[in-house]
Protein backbone atom coordinates (compact mmCIF):
# COMPACT_ATOMS: atom_id res chain seq x y z
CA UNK A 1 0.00 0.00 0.00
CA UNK A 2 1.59 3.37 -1.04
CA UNK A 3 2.08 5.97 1.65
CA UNK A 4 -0.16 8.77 1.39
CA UNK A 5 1.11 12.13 3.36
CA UNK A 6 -2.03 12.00 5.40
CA UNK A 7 -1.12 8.19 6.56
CA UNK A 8 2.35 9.40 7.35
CA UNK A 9 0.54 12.17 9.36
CA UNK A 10 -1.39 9.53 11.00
CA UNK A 11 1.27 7.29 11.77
CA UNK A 12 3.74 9.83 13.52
CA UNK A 13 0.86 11.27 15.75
CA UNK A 14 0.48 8.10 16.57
CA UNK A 15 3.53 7.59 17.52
CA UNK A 16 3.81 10.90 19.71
CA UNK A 17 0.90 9.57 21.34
CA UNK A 18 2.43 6.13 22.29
CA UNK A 19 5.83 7.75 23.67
CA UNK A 20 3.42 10.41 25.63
CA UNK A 21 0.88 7.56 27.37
CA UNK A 22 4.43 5.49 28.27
CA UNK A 23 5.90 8.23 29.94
CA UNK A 24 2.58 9.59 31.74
CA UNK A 25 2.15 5.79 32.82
CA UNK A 26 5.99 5.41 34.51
CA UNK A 27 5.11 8.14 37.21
CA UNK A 28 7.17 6.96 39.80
CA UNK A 29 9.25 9.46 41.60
CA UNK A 30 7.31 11.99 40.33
CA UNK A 31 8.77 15.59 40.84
CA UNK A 32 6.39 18.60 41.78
CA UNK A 33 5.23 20.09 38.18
CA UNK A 34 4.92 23.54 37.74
CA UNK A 35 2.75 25.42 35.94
CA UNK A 36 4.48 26.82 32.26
CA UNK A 37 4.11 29.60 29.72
CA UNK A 38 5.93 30.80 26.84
CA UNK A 39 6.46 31.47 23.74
CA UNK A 40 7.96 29.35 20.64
CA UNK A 41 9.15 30.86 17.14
CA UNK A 42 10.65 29.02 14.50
CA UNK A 43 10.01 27.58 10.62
CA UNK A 44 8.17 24.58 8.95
CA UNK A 45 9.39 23.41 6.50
CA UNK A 46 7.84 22.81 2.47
CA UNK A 47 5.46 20.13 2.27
CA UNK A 48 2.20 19.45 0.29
CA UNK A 49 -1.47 20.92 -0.15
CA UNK A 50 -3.90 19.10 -1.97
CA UNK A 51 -7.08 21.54 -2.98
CA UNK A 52 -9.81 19.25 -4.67
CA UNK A 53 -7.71 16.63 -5.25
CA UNK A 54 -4.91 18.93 -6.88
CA UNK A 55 -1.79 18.91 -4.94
CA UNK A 56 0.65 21.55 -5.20
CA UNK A 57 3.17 22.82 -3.19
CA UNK A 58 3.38 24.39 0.18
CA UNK A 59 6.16 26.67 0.73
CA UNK A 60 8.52 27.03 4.19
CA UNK A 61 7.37 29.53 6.12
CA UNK A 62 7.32 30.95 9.88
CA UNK A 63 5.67 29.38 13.09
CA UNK A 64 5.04 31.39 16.08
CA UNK A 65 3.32 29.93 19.23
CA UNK A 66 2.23 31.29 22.14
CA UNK A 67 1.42 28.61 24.84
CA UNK A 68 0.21 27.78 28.64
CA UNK A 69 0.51 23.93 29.99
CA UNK A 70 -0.70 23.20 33.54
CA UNK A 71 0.28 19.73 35.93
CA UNK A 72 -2.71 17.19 35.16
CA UNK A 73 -1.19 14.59 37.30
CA UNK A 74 1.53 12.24 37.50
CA UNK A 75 3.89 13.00 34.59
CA UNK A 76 1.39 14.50 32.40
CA UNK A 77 0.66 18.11 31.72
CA UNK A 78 -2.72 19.35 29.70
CA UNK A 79 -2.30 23.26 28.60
CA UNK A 80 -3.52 24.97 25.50
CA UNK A 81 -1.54 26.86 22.73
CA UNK A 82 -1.90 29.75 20.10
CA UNK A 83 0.20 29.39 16.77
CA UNK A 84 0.15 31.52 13.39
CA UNK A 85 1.61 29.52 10.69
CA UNK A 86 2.49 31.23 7.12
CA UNK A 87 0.68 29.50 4.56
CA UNK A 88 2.07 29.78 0.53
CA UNK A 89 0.51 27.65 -1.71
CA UNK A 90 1.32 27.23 -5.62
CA UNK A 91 -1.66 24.90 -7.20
CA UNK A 92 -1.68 24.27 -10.75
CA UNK A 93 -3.50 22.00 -13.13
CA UNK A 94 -5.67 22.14 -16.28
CA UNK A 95 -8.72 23.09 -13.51
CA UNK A 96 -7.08 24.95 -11.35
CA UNK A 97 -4.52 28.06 -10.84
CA UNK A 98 -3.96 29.68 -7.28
CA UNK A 99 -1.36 30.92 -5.56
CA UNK A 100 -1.69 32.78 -2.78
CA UNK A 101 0.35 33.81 0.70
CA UNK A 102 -2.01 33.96 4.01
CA UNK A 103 -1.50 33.63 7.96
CA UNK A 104 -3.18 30.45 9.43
CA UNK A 105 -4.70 30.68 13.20
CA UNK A 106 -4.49 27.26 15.10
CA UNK A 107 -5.90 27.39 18.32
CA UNK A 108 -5.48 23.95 20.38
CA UNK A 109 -5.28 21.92 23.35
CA UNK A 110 -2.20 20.58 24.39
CA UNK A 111 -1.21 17.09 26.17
CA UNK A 112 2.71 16.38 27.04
CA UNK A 113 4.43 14.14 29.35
CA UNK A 114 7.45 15.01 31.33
CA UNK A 115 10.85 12.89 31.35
CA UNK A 116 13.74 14.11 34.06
CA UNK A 117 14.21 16.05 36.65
CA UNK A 118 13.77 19.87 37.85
CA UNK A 119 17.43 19.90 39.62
CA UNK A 120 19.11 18.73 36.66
CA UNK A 121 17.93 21.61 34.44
CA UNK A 122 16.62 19.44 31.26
CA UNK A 123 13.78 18.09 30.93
CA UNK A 124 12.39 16.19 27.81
CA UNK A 125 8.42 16.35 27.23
CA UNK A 126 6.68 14.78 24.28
CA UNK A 127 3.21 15.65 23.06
CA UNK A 128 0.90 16.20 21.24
CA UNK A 129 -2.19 18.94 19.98
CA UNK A 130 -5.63 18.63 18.71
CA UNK A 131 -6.53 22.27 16.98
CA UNK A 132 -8.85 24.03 15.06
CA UNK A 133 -7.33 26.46 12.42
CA UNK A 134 -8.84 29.20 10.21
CA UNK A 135 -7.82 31.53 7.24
CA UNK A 136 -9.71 34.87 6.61
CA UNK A 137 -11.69 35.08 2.78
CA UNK A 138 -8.38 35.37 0.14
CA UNK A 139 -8.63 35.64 -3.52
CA UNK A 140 -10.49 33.28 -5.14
CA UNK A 141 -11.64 31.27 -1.43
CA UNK A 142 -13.70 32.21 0.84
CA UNK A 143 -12.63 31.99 4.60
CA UNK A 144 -11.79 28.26 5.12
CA UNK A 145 -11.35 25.68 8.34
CA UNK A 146 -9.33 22.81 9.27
CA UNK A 147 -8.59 20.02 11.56
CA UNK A 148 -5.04 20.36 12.88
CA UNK A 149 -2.91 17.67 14.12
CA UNK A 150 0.70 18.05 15.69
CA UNK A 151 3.28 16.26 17.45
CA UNK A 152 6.28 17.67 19.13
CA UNK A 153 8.95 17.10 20.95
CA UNK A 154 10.30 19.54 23.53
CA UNK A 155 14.03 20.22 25.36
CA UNK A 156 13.85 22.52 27.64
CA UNK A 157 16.53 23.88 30.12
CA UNK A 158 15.06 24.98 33.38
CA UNK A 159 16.75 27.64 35.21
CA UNK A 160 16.35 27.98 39.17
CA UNK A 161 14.13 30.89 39.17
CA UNK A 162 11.64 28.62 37.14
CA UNK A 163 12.53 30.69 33.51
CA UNK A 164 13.81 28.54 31.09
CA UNK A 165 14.71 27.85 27.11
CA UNK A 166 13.60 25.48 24.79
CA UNK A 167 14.29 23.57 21.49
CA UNK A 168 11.41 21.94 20.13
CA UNK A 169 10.66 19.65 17.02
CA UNK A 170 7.69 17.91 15.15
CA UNK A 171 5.07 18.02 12.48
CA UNK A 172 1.76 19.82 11.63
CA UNK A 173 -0.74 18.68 9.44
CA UNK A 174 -4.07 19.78 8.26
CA UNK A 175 -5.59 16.70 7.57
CA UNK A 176 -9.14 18.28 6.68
CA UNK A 177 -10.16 21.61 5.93
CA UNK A 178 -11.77 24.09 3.22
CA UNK A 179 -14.84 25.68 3.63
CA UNK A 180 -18.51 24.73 2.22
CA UNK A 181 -17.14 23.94 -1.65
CA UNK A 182 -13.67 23.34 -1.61
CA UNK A 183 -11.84 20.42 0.25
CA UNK A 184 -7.83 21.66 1.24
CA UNK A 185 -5.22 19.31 3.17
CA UNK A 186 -2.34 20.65 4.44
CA UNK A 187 1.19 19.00 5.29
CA UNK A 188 2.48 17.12 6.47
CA UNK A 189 5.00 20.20 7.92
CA UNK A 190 8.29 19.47 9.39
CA UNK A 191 8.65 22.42 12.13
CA UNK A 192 11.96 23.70 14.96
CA UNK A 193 11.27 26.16 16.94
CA UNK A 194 13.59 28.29 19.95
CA UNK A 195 11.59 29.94 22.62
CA UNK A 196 11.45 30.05 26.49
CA UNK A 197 9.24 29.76 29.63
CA UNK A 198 8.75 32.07 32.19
């Protein structure tokens, strides 16, 4: 069976998802959480977008994120997050021309595990989000919605004062969107981001 982008999708949220329930399951020695917020900014990288069946070509762009996560228990964290992605799509085909640059808004909730320890400054955390996007009316579309999907994985070094930086790594995807006449997908989108906590 050929590998479609949105199985690959599939298959590494899955995956995310796996490596998040083992850690939030080994919660022994669990250290006191604290409660996080930051910011995140960084690129994704090119992938695909596939408007009625035409795929064409999503071009890298930026990825900020603003974000909140709050101890759920155990190991696990639940939190929401605020990203604008830049969306540049080329599409051509004998029924279709558009290209177009926009901002995406993907508003989701968050849920990450935590591996390590506060008093040895880094601390690992996969996860994973579950988001609704939207894109204002553009050329020849009218404002158009979408299932988002992501999976990260963060590093973050945790200074005593509770402030701390972070690398952090993963994919997007749209796997559903458009609005009431025309079906988009979206990625999937390699992203890295730099930010901090505080």
């Amino acid at each position: 069976m050929k590998t479609t982008p949105t199985n690959r999708t599939i298959a590494l949220f899955a995956l995310m998802a796996l490596l998040f329930v083992v850690t939030g399951l080994h919660a022994d020695d669990t250290p006191d959480l604290e409660r996080f917020t930051g910011v995140k900014v960084g690129l994704n990288t090119a992938g695909d977008v596939k408007i009625e069946s035409v795929t064409g070509e999503q071009n890298s762009g930026y990825n900020l994120c603003l974000f909140a996560d709050f101890p759920a228990g155990g190991r696990l964290y639940y939190g929401s997050a605020i990203q604008v992605l830049r969306m540049r799509w080329s599409v051509h085909s004998d029924s279709l021309s558009y290209e177009e640059s926009e901002t995406l808004l993907d508003i989701g909730i968050t849920m990450k595990a935590y591996i390590g320890k506060p008093d040895r400054g880094l601390v690992l955390r996969p996860g994973f989000k579950i988001g609704y996007g939207t894109m204002r009316r553009r050329g020849t579309l009218n404002g158009t919605n979408y299932l988002t999907l992501q999976a990260m994985l963060e590093l973050m070094y945790l200074r005593p004062n509770a402030t701390g930086f972070l690398i952090d790594a993963g994919v997007w995807s749209a796997p559903s969107g458009g609005d009431s006449e025309v079906d988009i997908n979206v990625g999937p989108l390699a992203f890295i981001r730099i930010g901090m906590t505080f």
